[in-house]
Each structure stands twice: as C-alpha cells, then as structure tokens.
N, C-alpha and C. Protein backbone atom coordinates (compact mmCIF):
# COMPACT_ATOMS: atom_id res chain seq x y z
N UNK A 1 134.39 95.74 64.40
CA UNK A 1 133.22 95.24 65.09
C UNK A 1 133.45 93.78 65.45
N UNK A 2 132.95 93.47 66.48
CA UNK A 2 133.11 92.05 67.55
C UNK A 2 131.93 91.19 66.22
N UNK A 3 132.14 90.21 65.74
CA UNK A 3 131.41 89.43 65.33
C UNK A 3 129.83 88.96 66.29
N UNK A 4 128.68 89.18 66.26
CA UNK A 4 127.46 89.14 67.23
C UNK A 4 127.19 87.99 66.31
N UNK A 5 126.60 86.79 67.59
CA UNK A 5 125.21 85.62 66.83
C UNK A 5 124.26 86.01 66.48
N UNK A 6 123.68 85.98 65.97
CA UNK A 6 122.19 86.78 65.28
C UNK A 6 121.04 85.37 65.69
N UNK A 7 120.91 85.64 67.34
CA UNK A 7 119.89 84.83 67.79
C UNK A 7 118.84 86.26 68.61
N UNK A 8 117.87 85.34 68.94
CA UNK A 8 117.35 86.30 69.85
C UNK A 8 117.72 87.35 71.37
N UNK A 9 118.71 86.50 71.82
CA UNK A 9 118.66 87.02 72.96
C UNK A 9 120.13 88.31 72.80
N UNK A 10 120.66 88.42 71.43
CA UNK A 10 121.17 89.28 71.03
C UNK A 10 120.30 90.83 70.23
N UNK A 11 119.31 90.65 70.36
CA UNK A 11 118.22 91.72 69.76
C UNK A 11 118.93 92.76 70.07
N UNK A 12 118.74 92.90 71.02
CA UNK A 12 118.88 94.49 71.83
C UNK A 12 120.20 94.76 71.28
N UNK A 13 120.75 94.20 71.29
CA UNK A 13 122.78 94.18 70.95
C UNK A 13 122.79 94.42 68.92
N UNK A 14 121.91 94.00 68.33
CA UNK A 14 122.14 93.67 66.97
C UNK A 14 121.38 95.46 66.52
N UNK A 15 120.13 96.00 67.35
CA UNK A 15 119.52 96.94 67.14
C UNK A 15 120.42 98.21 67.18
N UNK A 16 121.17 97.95 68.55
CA UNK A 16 121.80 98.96 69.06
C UNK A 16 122.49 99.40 67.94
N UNK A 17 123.37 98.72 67.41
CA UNK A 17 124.53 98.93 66.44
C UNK A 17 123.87 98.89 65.08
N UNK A 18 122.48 98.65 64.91
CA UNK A 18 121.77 99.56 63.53
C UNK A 18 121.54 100.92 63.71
N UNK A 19 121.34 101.08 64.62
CA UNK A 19 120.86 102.53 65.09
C UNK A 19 121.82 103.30 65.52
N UNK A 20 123.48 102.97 65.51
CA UNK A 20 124.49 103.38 65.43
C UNK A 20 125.26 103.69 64.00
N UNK A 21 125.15 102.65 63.11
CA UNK A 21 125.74 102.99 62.17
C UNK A 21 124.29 103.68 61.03
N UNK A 22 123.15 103.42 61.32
CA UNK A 22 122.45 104.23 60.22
C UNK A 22 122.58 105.83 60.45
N UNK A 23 122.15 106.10 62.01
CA UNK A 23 122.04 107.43 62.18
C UNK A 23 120.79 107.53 61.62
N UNK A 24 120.38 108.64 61.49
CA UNK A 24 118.79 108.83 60.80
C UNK A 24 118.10 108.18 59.73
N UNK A 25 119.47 107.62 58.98
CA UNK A 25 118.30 107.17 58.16
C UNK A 25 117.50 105.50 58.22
N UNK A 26 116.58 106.07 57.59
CA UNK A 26 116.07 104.59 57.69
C UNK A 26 114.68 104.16 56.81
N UNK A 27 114.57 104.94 55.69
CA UNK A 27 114.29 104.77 54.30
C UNK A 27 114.46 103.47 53.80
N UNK A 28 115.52 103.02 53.50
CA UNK A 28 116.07 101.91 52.64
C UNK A 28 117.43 101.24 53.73
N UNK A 29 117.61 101.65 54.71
CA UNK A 29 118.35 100.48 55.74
C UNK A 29 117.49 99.44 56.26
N UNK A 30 118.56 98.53 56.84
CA UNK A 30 118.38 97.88 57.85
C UNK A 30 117.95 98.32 59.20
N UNK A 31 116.71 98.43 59.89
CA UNK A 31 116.65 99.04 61.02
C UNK A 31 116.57 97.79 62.19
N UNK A 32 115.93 96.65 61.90
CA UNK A 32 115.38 96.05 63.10
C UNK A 32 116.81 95.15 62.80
N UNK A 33 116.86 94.21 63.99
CA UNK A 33 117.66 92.91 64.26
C UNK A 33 116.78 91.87 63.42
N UNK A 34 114.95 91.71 63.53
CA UNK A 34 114.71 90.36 62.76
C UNK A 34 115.16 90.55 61.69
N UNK A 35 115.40 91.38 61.01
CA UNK A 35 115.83 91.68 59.48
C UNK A 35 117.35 90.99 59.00
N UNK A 36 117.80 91.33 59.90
CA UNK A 36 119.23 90.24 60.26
C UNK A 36 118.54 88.91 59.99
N UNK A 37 118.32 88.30 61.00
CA UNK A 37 117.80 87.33 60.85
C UNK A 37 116.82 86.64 59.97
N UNK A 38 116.48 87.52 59.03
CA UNK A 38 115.76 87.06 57.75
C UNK A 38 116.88 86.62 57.24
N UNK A 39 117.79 87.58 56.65
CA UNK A 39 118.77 87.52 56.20
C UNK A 39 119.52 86.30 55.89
N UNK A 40 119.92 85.99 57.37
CA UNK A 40 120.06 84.44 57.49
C UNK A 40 119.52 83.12 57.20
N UNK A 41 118.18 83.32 57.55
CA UNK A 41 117.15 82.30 57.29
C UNK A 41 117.02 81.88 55.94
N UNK A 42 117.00 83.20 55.20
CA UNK A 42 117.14 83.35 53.77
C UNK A 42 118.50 82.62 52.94
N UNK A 43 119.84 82.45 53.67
CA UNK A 43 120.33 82.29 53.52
C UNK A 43 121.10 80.47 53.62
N UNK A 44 120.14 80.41 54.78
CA UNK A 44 120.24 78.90 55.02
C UNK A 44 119.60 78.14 54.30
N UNK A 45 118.70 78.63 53.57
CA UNK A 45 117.60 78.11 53.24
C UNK A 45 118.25 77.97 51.55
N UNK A 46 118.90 79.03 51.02
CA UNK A 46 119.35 78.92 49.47
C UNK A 46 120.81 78.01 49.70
N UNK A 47 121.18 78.21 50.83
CA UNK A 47 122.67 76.94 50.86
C UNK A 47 121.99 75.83 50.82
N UNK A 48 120.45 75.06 51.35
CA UNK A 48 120.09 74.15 51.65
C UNK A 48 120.00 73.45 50.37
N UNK A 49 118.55 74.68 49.15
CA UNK A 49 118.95 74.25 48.01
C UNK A 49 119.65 73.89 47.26
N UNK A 50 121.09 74.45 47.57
CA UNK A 50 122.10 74.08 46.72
C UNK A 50 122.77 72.60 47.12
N UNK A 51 122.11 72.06 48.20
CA UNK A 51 122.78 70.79 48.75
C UNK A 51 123.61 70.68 49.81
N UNK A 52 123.55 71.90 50.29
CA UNK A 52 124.35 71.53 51.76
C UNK A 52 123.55 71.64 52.96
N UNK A 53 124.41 70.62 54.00
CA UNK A 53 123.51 70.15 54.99
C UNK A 53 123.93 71.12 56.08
N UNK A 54 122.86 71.85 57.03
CA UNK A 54 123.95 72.50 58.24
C UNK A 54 125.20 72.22 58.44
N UNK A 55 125.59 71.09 58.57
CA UNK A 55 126.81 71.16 59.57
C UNK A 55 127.68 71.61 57.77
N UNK A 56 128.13 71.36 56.85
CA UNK A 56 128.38 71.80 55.66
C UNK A 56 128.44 72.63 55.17
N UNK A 57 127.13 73.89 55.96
CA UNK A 57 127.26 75.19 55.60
C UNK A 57 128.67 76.04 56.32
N UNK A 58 128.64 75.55 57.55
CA UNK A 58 130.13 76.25 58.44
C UNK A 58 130.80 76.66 57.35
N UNK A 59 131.56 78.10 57.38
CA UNK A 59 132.08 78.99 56.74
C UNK A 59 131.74 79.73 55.55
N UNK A 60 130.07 79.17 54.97
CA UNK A 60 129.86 80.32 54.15
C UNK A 60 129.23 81.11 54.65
N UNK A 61 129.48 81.98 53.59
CA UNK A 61 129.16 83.52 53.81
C UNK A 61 128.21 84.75 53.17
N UNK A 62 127.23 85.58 53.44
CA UNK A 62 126.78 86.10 52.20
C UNK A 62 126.67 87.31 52.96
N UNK A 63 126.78 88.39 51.37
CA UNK A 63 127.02 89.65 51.45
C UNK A 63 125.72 90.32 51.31
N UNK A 64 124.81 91.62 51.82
CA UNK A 64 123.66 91.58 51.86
C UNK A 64 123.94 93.10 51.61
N UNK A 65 122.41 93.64 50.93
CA UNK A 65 122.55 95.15 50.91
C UNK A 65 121.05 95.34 50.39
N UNK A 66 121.05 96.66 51.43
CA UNK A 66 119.55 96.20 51.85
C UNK A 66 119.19 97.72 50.56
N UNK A 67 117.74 97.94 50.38
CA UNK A 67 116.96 98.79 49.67
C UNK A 67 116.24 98.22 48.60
N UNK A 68 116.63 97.13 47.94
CA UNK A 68 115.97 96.43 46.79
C UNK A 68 115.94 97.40 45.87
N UNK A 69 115.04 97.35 44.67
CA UNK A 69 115.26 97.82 43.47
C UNK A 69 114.08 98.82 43.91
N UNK A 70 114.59 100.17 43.33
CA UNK A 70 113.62 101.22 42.82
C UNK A 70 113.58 102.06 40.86
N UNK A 71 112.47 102.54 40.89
CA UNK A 71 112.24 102.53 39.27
C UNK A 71 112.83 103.74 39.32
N UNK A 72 113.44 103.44 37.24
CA UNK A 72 114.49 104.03 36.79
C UNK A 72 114.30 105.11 37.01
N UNK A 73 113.07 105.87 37.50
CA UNK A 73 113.15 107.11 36.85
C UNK A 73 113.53 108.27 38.72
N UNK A 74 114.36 106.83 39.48
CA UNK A 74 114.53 107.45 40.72
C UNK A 74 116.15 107.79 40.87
N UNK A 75 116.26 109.27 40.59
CA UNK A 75 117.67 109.55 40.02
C UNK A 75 118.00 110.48 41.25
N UNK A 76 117.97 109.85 42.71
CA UNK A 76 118.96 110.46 44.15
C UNK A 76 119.93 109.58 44.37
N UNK A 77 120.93 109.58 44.63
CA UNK A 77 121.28 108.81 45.89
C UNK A 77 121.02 108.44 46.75
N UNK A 78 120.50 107.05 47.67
CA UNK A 78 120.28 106.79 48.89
C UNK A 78 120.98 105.82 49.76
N UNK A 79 120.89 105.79 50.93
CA UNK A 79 122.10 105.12 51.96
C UNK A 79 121.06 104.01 52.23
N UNK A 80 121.98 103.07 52.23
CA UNK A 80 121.48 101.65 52.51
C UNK A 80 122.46 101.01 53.55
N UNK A 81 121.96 99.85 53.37
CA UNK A 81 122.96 99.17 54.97
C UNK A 81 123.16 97.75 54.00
N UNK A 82 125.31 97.57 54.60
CA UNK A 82 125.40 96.64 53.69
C UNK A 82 125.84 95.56 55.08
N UNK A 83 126.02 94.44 55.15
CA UNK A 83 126.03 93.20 56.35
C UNK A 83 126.74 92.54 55.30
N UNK A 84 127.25 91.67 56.20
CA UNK A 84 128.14 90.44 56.11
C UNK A 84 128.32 89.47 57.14
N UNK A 85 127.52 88.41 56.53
CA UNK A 85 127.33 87.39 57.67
C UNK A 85 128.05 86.18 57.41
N UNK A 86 128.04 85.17 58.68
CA UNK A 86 128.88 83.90 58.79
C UNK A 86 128.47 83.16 59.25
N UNK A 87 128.55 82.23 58.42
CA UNK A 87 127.79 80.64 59.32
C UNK A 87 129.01 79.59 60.25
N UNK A 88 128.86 79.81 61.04
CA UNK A 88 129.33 78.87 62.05
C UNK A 88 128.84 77.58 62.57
N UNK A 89 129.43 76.66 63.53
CA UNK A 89 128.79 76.08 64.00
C UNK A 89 127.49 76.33 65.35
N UNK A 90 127.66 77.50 65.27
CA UNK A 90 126.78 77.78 66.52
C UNK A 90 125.67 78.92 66.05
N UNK A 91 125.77 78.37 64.89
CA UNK A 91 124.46 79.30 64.62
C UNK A 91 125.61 80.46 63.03
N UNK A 92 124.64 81.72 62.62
CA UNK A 92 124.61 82.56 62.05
C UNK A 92 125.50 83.99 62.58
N UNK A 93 126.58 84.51 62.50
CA UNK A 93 127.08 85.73 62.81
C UNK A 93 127.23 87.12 61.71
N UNK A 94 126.57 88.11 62.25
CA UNK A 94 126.92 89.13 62.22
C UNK A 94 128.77 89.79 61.94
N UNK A 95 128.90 89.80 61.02
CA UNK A 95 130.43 90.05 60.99
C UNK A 95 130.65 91.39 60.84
N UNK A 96 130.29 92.48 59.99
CA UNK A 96 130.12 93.52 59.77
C UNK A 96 129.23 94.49 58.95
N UNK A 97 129.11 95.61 59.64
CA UNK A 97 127.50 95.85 58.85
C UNK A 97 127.93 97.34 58.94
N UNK A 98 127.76 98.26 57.47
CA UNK A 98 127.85 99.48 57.72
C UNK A 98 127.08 99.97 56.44
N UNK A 99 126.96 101.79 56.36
CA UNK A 99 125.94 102.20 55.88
C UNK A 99 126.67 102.77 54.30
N UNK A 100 126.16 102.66 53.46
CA UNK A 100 127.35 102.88 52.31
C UNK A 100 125.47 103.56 51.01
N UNK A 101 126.58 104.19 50.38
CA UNK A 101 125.35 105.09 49.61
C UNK A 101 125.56 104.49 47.75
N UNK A 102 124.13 104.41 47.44
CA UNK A 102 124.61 103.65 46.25
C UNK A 102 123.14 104.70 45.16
N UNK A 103 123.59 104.34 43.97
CA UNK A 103 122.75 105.02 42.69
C UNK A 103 121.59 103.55 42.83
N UNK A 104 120.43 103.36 42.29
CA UNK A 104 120.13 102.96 41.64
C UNK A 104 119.82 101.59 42.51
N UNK A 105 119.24 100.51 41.59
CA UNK A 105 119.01 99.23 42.44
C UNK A 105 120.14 98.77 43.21
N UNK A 106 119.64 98.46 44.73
CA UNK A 106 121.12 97.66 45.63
C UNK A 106 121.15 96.12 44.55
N UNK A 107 122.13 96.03 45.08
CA UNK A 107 123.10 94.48 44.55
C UNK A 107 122.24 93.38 44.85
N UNK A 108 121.85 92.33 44.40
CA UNK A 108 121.49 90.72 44.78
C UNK A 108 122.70 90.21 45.97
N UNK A 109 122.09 89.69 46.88
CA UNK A 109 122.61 88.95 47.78
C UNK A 109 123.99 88.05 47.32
N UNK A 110 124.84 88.11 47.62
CA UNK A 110 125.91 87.12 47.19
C UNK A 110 126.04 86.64 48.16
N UNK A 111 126.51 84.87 47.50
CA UNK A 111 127.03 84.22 48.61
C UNK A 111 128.48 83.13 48.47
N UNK A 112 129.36 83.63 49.38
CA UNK A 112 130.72 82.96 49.40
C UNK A 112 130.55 81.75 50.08
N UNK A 113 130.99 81.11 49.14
CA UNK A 113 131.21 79.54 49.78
C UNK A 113 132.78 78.69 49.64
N UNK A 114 133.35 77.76 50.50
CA UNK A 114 134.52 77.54 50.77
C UNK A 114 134.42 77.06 49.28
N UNK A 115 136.20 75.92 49.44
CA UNK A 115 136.30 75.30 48.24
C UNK A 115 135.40 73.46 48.46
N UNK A 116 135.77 73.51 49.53
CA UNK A 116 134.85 72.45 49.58
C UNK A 116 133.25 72.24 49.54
N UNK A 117 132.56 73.49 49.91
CA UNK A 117 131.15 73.77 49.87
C UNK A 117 131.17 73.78 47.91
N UNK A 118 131.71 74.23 47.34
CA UNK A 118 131.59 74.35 46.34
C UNK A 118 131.86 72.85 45.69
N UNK A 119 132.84 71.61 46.30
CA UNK A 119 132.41 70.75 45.57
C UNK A 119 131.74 69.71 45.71
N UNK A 120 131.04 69.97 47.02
CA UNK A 120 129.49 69.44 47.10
C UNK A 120 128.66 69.85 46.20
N UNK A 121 128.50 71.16 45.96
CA UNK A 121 127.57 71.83 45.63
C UNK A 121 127.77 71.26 44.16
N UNK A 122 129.04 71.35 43.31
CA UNK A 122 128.67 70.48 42.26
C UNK A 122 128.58 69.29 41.91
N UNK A 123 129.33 68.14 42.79
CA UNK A 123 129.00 67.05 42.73
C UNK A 123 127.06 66.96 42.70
N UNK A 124 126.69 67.59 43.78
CA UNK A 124 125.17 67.74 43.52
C UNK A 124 124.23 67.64 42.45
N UNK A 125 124.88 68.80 41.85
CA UNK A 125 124.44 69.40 40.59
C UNK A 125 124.75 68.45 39.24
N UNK A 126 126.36 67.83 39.21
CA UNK A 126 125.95 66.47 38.23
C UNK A 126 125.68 65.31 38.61
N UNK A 127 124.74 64.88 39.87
CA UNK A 127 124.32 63.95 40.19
C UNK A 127 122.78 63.62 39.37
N UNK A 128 122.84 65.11 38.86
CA UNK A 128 121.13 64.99 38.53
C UNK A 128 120.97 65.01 37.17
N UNK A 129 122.05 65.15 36.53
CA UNK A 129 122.13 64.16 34.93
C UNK A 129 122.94 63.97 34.56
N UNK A 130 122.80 63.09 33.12
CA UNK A 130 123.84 62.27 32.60
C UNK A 130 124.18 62.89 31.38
N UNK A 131 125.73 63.05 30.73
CA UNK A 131 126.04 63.59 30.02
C UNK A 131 126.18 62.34 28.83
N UNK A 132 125.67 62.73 27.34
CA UNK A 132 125.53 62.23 26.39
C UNK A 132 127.04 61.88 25.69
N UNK A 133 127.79 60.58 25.93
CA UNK A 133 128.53 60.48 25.22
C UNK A 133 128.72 60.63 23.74
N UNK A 134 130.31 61.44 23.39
CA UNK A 134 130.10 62.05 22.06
C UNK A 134 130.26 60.83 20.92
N UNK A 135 129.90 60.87 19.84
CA UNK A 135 129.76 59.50 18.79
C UNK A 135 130.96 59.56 17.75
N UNK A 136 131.65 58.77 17.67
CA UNK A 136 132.93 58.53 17.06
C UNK A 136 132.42 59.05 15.53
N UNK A 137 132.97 59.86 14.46
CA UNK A 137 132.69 59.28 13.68
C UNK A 137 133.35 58.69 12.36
N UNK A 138 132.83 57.93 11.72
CA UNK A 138 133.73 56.73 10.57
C UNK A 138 133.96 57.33 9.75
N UNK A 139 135.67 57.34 9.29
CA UNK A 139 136.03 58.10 8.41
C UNK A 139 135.64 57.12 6.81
C-alpha cells in the first residue's frame, strides 16, 4: 500500500481502502477515515505530552488496533483493523492498515519513537527532578 496523508481531502481515498480491506465486517473495525484521524490526533497529542514539539515528532510512529476491550466472558474470535501510522513533516500518514483476527481485548496503542525522540523525551523527564545524592558513610 502507497503510504496516504490522513487529511481531509483524502477521505474518500482513506474510506475506500477500509471498505476494501474489512469486507463486511465492521463490528469492531475501523470503518470511517475520521477514525484515522483520531488516531492521529490522539497521537500527537500523547507525543506532545511526552515533550516533543511537531517538528520533533517527524518519524514517530504508532501502531493501532482497533475493538478495545470486551468482557471476559466474550469467548469468539473477532476481526479488527490494525493501522500503522507516520508522522512526517507534512502532516500524519497512513502506512498500512489491514484486518487481522484476535481473542480477547485488542492491544494498547504503541508508539515507536526514533533514538533521538527518545532522548528528548528523557532529558524531559529528568528535567523534572533531582536525584538525592548518596551519603558516604564513616567507617
């Protein structure tokens, strides 16, 4: 699959190819394009927390799979829709998205980040406290 921007004027283009790879179902997929685009939003928004600025986000990535959690006592199999998106400079892409069948609660969102996103992300993280030097002690 051609990598798609996940803006608006790609709707029609992002739908098409849900409604290609779900086939009937659509229970626990992905059906619309805004859903994509949650996706993203969702996604910009937890890189933001973590301290990175747009232009900073370029090249991460998160893995998505749609159905959320259902209770234990729901013992079918069902087909869900899994995406993989990319942040660029020009916005959010669509990288690949297909329909894969899973037991039980889908997965939490993961998200890949370079090596450098990652050492923002912790420089960040010990910017916001101070570690207690350890105390000698006298023999």
């Amino acid at each position: 699959m051609k990598p798609i921007n996940i803006q608006g004027k790609n709707s029609e283009k992002i739908n098409a190819v849900l409604l290609e790879v779900n086939g009937r179902a659509n229970s626990h997929t992905i059906t619309r394009a805004w859903e994509i685009r949650d996706i993203a939003d969702a996604a910009n928004d937890y890189l933001a927390d973590l301290g990175l600025s747009k232009s900073k986000m370029v090249g991460a990535k998160v893995s998505f799979t749609s159905g959320g959690d259902v209770p234990n006592a729901y013992k079918w199999q069902r087909k869900v829709t899994h995406v993989e998106l990319e942040c660029r400079k020009s916005g959010w892409f669509l990288n690949s998205i297909e329909v894969i069948e899973i037991w039980g609660n889908a997965p939490k969102p993961a998200y890949l980040l370079t090596s450098e996103q990652d050492g923002i992300v912790i420089a960040k993280t010990r910017s916001a406290y101070l570690v207690i030097p350890a105390l000698e002690q006298a023999s």
